[in-house]
PDB file of N, CA and C in Angstrom:
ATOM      1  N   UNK A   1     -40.040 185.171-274.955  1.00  0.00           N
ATOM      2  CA  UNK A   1     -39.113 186.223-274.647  1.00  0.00           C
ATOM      3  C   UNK A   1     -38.891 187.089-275.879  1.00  0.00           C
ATOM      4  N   UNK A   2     -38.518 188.475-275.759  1.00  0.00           N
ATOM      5  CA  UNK A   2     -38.415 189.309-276.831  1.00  0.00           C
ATOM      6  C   UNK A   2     -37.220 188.626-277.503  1.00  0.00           C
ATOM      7  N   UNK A   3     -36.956 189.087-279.067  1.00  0.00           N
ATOM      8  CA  UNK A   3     -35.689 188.538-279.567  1.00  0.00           C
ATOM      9  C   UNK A   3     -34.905 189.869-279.487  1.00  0.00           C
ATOM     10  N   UNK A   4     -34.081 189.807-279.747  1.00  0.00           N
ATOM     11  CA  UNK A   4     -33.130 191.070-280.011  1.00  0.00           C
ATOM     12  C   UNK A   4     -33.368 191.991-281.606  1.00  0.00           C
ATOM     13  N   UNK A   5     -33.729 192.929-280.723  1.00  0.00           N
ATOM     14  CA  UNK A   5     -34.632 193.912-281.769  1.00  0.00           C
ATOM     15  C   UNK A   5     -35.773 193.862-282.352  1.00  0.00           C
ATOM     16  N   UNK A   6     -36.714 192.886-281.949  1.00  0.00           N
ATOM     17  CA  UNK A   6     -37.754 192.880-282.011  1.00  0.00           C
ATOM     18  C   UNK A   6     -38.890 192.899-281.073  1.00  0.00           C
ATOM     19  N   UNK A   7     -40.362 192.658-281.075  1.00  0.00           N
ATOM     20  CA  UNK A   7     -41.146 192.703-280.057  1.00  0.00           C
ATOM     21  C   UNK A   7     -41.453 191.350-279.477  1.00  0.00           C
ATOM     22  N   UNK A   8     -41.923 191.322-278.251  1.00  0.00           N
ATOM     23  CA  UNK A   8     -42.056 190.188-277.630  1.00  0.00           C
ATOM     24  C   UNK A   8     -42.914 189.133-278.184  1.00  0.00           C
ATOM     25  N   UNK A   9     -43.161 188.215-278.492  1.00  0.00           N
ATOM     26  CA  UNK A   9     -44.146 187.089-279.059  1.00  0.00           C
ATOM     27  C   UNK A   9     -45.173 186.791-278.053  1.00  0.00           C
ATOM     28  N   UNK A  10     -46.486 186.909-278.441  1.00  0.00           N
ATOM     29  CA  UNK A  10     -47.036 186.465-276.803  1.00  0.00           C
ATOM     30  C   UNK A  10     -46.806 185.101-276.659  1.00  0.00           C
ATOM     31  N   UNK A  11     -47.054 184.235-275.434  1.00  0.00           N
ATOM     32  CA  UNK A  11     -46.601 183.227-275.315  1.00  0.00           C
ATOM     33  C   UNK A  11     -47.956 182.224-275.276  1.00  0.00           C
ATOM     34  N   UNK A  12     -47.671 181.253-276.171  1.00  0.00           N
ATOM     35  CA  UNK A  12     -48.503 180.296-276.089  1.00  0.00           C
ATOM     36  C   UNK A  12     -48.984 179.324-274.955  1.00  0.00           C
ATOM     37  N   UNK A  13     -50.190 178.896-274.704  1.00  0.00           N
ATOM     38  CA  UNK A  13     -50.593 178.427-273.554  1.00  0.00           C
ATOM     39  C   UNK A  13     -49.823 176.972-273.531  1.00  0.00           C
ATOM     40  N   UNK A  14     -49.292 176.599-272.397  1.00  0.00           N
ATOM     41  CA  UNK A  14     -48.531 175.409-272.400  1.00  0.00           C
ATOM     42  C   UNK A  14     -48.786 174.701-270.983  1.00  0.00           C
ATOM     43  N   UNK A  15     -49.605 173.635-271.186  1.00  0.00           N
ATOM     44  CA  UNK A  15     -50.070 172.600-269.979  1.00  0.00           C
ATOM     45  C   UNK A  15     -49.885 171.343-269.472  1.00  0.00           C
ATOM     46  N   UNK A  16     -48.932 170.851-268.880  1.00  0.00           N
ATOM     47  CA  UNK A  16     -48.961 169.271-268.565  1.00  0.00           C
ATOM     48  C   UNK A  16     -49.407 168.906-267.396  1.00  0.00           C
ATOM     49  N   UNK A  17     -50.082 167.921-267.722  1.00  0.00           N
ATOM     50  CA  UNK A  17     -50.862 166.816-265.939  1.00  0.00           C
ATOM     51  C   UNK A  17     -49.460 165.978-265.945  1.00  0.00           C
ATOM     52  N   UNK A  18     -48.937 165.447-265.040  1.00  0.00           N
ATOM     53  CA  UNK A  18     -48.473 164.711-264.591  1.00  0.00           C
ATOM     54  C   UNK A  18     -49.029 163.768-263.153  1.00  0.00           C
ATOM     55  N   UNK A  19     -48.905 162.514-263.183  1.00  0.00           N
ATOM     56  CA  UNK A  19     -49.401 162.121-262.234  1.00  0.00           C
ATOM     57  C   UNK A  19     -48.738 160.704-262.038  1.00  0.00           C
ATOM     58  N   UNK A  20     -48.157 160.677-260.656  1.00  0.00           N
ATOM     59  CA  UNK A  20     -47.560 159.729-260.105  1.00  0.00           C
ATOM     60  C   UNK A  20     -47.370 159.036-258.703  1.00  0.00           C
ATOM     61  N   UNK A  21     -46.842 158.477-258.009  1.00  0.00           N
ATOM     62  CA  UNK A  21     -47.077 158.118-256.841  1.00  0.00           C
ATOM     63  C   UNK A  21     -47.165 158.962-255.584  1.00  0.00           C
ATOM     64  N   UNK A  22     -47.832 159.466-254.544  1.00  0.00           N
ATOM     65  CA  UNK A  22     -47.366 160.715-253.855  1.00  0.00           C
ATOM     66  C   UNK A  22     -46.037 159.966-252.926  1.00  0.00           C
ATOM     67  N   UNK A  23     -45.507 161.110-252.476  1.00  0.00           N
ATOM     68  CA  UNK A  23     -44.338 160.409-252.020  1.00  0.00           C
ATOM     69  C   UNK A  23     -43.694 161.531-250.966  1.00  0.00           C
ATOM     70  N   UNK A  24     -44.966 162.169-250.113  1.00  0.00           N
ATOM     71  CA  UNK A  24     -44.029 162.740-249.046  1.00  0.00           C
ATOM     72  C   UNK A  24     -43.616 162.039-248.038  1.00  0.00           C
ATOM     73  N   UNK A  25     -42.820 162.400-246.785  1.00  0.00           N
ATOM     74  CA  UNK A  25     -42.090 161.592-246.463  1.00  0.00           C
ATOM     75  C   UNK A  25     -42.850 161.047-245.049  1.00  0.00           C
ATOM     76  N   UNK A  26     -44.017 161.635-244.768  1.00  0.00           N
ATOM     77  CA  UNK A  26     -44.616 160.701-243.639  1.00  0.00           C
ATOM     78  C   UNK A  26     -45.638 159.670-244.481  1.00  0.00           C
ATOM     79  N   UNK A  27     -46.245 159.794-245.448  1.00  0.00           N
ATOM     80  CA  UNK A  27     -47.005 158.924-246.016  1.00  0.00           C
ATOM     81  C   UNK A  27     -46.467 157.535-247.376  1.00  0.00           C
ATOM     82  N   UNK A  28     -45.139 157.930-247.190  1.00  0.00           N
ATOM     83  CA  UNK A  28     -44.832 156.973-248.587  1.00  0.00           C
ATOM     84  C   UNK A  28     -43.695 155.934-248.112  1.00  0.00           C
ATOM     85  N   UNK A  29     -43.804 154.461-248.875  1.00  0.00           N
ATOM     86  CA  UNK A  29     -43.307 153.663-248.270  1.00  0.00           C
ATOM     87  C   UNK A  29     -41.700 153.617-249.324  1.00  0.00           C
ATOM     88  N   UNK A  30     -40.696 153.054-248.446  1.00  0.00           N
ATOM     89  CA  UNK A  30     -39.486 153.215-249.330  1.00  0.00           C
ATOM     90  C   UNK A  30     -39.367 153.117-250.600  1.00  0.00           C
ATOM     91  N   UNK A  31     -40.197 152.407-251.136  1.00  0.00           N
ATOM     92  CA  UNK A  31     -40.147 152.260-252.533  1.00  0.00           C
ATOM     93  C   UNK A  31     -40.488 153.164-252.996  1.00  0.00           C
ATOM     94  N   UNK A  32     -41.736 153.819-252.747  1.00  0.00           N
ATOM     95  CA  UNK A  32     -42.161 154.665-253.784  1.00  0.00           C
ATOM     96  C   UNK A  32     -41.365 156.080-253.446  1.00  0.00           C
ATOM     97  N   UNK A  33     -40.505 155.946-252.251  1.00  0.00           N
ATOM     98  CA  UNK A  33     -39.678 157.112-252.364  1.00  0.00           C
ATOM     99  C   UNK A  33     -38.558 157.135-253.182  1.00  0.00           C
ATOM    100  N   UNK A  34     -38.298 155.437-253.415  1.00  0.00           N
ATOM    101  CA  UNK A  34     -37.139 155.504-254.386  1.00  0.00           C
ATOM    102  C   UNK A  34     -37.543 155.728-255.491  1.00  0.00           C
ATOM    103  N   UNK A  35     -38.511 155.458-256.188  1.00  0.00           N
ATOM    104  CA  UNK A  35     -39.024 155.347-257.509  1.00  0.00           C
ATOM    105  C   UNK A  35     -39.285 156.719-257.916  1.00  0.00           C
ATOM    106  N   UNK A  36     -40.200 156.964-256.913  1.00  0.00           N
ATOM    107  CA  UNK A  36     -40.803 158.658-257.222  1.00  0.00           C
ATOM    108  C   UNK A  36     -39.747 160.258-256.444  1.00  0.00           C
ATOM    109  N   UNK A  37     -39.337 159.780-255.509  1.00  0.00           N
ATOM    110  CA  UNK A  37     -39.510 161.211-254.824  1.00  0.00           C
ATOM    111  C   UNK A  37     -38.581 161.919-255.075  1.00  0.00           C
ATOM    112  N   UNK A  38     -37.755 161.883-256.453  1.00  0.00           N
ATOM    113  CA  UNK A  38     -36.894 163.226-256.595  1.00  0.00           C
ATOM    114  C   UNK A  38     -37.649 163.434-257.428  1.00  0.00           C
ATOM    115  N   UNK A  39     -38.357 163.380-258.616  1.00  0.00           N
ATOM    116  CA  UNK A  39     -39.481 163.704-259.374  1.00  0.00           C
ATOM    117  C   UNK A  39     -40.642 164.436-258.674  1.00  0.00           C
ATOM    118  N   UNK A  40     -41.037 163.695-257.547  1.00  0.00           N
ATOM    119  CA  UNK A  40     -41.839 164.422-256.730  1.00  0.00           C
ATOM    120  C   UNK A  40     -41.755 165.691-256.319  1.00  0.00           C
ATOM    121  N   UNK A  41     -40.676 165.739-255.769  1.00  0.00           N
ATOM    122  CA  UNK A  41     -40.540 166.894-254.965  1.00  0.00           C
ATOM    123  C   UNK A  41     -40.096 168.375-255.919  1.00  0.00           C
ATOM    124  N   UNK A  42     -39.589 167.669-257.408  1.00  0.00           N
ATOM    125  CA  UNK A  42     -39.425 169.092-258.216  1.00  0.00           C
ATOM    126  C   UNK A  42     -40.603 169.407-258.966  1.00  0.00           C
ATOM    127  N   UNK A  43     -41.793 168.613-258.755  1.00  0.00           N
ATOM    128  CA  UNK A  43     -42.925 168.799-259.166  1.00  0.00           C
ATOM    129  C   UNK A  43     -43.485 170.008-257.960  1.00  0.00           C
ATOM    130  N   UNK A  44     -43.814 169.360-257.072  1.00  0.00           N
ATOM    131  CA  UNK A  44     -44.145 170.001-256.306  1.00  0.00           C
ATOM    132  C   UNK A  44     -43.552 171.415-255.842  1.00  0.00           C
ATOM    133  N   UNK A  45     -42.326 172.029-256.256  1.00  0.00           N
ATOM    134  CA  UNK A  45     -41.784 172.870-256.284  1.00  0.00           C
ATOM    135  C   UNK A  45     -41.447 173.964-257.607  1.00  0.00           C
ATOM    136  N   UNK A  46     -42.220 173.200-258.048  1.00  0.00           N
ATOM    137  CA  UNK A  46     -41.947 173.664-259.429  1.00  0.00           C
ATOM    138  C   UNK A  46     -42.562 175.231-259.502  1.00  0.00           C
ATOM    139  N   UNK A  47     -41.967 176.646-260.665  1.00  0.00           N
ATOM    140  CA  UNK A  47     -42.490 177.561-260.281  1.00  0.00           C
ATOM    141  C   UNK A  47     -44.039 177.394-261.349  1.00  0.00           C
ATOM    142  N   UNK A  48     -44.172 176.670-262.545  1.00  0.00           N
ATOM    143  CA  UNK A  48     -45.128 176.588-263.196  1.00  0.00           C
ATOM    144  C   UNK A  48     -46.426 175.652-262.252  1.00  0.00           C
ATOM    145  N   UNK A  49     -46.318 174.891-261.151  1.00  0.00           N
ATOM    146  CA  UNK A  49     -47.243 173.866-260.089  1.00  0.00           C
ATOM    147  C   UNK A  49     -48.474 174.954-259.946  1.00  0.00           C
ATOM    148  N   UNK A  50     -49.898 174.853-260.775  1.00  0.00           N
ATOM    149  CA  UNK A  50     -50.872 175.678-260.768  1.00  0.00           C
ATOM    150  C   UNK A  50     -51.981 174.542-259.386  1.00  0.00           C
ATOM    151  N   UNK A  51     -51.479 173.353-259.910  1.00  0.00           N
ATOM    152  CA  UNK A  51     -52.370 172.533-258.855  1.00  0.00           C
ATOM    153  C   UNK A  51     -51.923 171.490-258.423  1.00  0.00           C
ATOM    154  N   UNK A  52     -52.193 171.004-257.277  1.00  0.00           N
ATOM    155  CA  UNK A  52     -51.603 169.797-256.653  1.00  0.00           C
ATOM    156  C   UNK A  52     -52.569 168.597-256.009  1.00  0.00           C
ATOM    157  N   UNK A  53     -53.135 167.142-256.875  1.00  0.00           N
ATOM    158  CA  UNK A  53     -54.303 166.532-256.184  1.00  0.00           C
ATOM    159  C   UNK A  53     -53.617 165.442-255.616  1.00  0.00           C
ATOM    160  N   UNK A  54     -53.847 165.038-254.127  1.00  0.00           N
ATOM    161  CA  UNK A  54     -53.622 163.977-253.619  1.00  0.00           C
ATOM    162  C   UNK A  54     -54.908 162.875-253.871  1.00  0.00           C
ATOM    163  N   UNK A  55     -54.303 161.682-254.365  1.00  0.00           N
ATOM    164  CA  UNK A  55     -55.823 160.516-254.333  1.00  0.00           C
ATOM    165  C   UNK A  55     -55.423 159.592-253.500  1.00  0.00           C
ATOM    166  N   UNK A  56     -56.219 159.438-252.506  1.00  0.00           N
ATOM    167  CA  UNK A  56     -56.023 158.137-251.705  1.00  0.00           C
ATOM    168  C   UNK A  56     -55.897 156.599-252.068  1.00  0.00           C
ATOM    169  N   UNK A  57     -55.164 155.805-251.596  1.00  0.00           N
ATOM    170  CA  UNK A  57     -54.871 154.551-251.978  1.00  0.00           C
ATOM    171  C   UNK A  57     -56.304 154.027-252.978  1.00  0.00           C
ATOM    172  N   UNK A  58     -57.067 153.759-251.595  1.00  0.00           N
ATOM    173  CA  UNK A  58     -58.071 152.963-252.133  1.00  0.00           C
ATOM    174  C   UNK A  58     -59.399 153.570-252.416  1.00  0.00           C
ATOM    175  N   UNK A  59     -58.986 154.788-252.961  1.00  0.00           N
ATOM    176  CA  UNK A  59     -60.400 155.902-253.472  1.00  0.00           C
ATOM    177  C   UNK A  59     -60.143 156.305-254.605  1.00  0.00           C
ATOM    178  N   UNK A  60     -59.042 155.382-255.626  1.00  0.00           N
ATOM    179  CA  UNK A  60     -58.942 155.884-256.794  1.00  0.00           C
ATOM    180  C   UNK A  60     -58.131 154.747-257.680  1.00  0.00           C
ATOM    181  N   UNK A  61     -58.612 154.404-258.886  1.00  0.00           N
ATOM    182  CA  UNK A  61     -57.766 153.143-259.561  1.00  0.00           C
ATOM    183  C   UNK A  61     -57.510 153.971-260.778  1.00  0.00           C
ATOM    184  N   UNK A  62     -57.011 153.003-262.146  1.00  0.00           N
ATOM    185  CA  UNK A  62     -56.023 153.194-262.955  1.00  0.00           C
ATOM    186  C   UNK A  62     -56.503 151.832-264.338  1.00  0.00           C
ATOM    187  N   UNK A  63     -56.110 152.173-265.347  1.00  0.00           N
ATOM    188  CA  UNK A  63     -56.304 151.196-266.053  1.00  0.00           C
ATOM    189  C   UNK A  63     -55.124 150.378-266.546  1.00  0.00           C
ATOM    190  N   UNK A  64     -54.677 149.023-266.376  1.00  0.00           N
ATOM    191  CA  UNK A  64     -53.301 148.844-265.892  1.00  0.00           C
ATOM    192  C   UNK A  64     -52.780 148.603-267.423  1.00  0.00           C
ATOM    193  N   UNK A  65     -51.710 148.488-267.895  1.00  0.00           N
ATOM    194  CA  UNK A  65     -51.046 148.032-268.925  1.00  0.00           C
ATOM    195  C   UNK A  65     -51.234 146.791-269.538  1.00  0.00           C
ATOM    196  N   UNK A  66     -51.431 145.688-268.547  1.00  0.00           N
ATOM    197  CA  UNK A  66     -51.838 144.284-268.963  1.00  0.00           C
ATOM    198  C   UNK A  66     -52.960 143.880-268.702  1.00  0.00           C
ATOM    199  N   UNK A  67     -54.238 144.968-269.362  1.00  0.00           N
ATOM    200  CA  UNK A  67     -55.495 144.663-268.896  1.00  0.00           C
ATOM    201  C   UNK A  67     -55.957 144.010-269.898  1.00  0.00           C
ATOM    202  N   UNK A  68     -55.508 143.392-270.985  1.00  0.00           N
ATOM    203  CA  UNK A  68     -55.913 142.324-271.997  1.00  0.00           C
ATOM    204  C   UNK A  68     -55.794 141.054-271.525  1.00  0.00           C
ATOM    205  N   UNK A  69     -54.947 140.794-270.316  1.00  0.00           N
ATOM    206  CA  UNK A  69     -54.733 139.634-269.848  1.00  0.00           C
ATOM    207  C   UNK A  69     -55.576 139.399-268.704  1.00  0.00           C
ATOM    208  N   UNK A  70     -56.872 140.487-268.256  1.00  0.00           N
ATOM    209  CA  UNK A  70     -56.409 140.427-267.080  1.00  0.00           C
ATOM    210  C   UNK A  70     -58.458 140.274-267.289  1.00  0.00           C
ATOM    211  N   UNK A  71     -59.106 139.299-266.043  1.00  0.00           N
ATOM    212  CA  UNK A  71     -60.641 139.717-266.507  1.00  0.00           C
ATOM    213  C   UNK A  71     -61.141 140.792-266.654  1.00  0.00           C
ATOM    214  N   UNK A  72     -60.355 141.566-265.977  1.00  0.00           N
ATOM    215  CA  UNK A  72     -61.020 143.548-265.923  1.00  0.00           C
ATOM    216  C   UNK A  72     -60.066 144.006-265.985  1.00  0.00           C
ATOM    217  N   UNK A  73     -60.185 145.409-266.654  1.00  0.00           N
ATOM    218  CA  UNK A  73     -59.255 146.125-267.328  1.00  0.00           C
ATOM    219  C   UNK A  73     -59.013 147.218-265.985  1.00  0.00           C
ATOM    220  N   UNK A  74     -59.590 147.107-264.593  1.00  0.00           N
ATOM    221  CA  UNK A  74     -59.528 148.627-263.803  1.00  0.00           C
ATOM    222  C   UNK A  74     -58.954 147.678-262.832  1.00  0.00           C
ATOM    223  N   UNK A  75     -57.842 148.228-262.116  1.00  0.00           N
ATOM    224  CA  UNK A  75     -57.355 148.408-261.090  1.00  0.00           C
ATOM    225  C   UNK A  75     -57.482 149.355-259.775  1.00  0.00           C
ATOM    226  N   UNK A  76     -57.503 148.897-258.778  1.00  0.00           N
ATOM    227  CA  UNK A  76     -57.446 149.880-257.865  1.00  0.00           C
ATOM    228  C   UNK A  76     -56.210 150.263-257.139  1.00  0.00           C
ATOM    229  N   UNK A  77     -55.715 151.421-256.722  1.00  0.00           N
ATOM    230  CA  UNK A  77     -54.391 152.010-256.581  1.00  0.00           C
ATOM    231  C   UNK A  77     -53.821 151.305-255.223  1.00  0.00           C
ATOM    232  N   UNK A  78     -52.639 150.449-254.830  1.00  0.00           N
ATOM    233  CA  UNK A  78     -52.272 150.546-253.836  1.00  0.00           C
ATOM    234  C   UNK A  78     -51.330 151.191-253.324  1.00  0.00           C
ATOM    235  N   UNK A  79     -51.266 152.210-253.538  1.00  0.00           N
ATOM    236  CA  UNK A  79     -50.143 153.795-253.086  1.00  0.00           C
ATOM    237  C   UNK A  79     -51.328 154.714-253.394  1.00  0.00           C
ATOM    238  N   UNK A  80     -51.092 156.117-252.942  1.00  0.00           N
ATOM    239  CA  UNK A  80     -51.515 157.403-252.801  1.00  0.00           C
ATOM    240  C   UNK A  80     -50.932 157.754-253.924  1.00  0.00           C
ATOM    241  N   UNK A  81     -51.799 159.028-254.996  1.00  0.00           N
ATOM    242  CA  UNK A  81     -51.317 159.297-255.772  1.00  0.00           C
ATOM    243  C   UNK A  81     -51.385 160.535-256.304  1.00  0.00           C
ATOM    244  N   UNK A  82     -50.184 161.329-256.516  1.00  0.00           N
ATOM    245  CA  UNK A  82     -50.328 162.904-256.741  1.00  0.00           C
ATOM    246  C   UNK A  82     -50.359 163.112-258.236  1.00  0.00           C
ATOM    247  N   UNK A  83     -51.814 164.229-258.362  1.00  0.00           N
ATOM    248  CA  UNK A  83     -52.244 164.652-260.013  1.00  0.00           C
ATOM    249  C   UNK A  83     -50.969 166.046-259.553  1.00  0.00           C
ATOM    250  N   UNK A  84     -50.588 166.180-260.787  1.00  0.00           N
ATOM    251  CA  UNK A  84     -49.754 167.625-260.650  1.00  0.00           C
ATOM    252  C   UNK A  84     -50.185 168.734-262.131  1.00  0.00           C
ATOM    253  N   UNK A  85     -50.402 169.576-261.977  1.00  0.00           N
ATOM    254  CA  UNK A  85     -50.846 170.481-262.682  1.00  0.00           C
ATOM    255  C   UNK A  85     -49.976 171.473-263.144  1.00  0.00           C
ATOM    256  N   UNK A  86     -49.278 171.436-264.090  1.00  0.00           N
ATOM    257  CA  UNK A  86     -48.540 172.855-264.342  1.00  0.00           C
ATOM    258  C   UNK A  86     -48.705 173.420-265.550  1.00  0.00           C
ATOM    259  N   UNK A  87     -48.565 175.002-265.383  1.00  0.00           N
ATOM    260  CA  UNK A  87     -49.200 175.587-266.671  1.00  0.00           C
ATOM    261  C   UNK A  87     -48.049 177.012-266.850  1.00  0.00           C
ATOM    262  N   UNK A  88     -48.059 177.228-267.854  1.00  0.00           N
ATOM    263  CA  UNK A  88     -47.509 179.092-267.871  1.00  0.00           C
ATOM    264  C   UNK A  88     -48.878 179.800-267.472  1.00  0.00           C
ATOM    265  N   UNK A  89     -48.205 181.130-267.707  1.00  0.00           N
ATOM    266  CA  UNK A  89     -49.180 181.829-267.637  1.00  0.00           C
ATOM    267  C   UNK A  89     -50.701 182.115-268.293  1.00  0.00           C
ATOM    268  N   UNK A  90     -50.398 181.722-269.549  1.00  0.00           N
ATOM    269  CA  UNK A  90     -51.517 181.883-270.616  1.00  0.00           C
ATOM    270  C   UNK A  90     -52.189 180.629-270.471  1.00  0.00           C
ATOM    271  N   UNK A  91     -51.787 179.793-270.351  1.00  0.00           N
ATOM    272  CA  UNK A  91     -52.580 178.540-269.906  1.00  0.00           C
ATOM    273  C   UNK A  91     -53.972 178.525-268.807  1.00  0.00           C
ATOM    274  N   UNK A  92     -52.925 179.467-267.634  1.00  0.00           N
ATOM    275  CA  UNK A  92     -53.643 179.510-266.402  1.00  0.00           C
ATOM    276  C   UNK A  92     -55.267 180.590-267.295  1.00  0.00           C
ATOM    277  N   UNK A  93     -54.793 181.604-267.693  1.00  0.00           N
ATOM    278  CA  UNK A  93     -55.800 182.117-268.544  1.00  0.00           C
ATOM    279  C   UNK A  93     -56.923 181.464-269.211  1.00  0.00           C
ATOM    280  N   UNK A  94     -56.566 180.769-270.271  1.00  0.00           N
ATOM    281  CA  UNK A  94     -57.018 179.746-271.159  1.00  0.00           C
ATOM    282  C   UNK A  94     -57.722 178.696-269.960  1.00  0.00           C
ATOM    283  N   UNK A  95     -57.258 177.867-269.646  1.00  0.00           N
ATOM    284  CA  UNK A  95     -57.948 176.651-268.950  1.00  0.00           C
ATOM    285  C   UNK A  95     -57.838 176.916-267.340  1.00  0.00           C
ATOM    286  N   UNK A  96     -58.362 177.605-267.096  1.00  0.00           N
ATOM    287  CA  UNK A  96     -58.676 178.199-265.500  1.00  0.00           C
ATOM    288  C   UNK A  96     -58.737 176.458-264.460  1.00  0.00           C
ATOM    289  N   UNK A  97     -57.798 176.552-263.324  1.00  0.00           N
ATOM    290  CA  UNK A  97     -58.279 175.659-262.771  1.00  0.00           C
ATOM    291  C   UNK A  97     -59.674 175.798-261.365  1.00  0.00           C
ATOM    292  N   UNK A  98     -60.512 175.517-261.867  1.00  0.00           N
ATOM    293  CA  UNK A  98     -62.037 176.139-261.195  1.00  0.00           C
ATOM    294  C   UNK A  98     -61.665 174.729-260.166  1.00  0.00           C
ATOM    295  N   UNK A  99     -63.120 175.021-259.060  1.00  0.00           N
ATOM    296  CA  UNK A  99     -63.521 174.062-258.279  1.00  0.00           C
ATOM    297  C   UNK A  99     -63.912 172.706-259.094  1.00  0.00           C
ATOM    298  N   UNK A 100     -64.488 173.283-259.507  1.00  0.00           N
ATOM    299  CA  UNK A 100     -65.558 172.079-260.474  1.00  0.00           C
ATOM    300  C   UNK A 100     -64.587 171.260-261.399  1.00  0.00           C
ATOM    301  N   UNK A 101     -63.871 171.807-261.986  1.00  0.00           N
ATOM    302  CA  UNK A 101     -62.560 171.009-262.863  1.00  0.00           C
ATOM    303  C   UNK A 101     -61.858 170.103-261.809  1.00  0.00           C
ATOM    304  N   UNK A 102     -61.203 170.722-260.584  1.00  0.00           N
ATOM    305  CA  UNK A 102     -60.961 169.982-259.721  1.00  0.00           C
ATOM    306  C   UNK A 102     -62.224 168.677-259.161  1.00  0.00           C
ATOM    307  N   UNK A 103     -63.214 168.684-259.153  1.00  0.00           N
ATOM    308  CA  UNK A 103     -64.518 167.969-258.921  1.00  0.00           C
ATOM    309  C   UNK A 103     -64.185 166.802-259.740  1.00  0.00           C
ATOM    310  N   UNK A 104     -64.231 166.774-261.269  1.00  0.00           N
ATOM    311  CA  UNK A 104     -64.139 166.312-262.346  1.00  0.00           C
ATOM    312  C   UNK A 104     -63.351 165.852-262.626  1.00  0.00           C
ATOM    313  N   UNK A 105     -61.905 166.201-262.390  1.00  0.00           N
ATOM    314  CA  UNK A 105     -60.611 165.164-262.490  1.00  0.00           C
ATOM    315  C   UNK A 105     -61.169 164.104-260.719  1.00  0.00           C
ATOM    316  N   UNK A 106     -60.525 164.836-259.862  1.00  0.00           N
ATOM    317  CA  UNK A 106     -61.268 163.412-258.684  1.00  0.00           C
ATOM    318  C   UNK A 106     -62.462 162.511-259.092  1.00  0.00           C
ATOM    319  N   UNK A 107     -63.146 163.078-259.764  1.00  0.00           N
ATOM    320  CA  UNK A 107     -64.427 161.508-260.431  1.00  0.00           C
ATOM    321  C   UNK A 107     -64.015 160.541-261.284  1.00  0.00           C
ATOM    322  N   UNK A 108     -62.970 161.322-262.427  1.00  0.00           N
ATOM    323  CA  UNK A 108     -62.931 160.359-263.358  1.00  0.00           C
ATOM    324  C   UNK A 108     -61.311 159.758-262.487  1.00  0.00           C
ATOM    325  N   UNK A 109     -60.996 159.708-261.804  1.00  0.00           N
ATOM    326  CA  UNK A 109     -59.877 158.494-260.674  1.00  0.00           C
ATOM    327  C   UNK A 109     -60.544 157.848-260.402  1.00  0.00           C
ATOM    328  N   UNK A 110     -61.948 158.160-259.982  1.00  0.00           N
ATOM    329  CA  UNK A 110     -62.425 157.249-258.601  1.00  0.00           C
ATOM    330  C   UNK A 110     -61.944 155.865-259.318  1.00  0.00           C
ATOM    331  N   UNK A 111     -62.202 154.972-258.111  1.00  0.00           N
ATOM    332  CA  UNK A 111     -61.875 153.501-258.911  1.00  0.00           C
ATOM    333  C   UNK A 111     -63.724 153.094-258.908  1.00  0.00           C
ATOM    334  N   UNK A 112     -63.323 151.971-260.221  1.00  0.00           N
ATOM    335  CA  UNK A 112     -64.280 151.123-261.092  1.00  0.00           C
ATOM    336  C   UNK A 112     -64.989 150.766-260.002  1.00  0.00           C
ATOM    337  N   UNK A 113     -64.275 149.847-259.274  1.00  0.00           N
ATOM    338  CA  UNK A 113     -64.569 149.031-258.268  1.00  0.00           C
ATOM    339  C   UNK A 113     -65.760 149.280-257.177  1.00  0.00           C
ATOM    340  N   UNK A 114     -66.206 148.655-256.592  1.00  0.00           N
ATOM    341  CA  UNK A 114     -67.306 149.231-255.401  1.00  0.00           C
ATOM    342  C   UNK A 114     -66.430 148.689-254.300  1.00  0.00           C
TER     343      UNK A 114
END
């Protein structure tokens, strides 16, 4: 924003992924509405939301926290799970969200697993 009496600064590109349980209200089970869905839904509403990925339960895993304990370090997701994308403007500039970027985040979810 301009300061007072001076010229405007352009604005630096500013980007966060967020990604968490999806949690609309025909697909999500009470829990994850308690856990997630006021987070959810101001994501999803948000005026910076450049993209929105749904991953299906079992078409996408995670690498869990206690994977030192565990024989394999990949998990597979049992909830649906929303990538959220938000950017300013210069961002959207800077790191364009293309098809193919979208392609490329869904691959690297897929789960480990066969």
């Amino acid at each position: 924003q301009a300061q007072a009496g001076g010229p405007a600064k352009p604005m630096r590109p500013l980007q966060f992924v967020v990604v968490i349980p999806h949690c609309d209200a025909a697909a999500s089970t009470r829990v994850v509405q308690q856990a997630a869905g006021l987070g959810w839904e101001a994501l999803r509403h948000s005026p910076f939301l450049t993209k929105h990925l749904r991953f299906k339960a079992q078409e996408h895993g995670y690498c869990e926290g206690s994977q030192h304990l565990r024989p394999t370090r990949y998990k597979t997701s049992r909830f649906d799970s929303s990538l959220f994308v938000l950017q300013n403007e210069a961002a959207r500039e800077k790191w364009p969200l293309s098809s193919d970027v979208c392609r490329e985040l869904r691959g690297a979810f897929e789960s480990r697993f066969e």
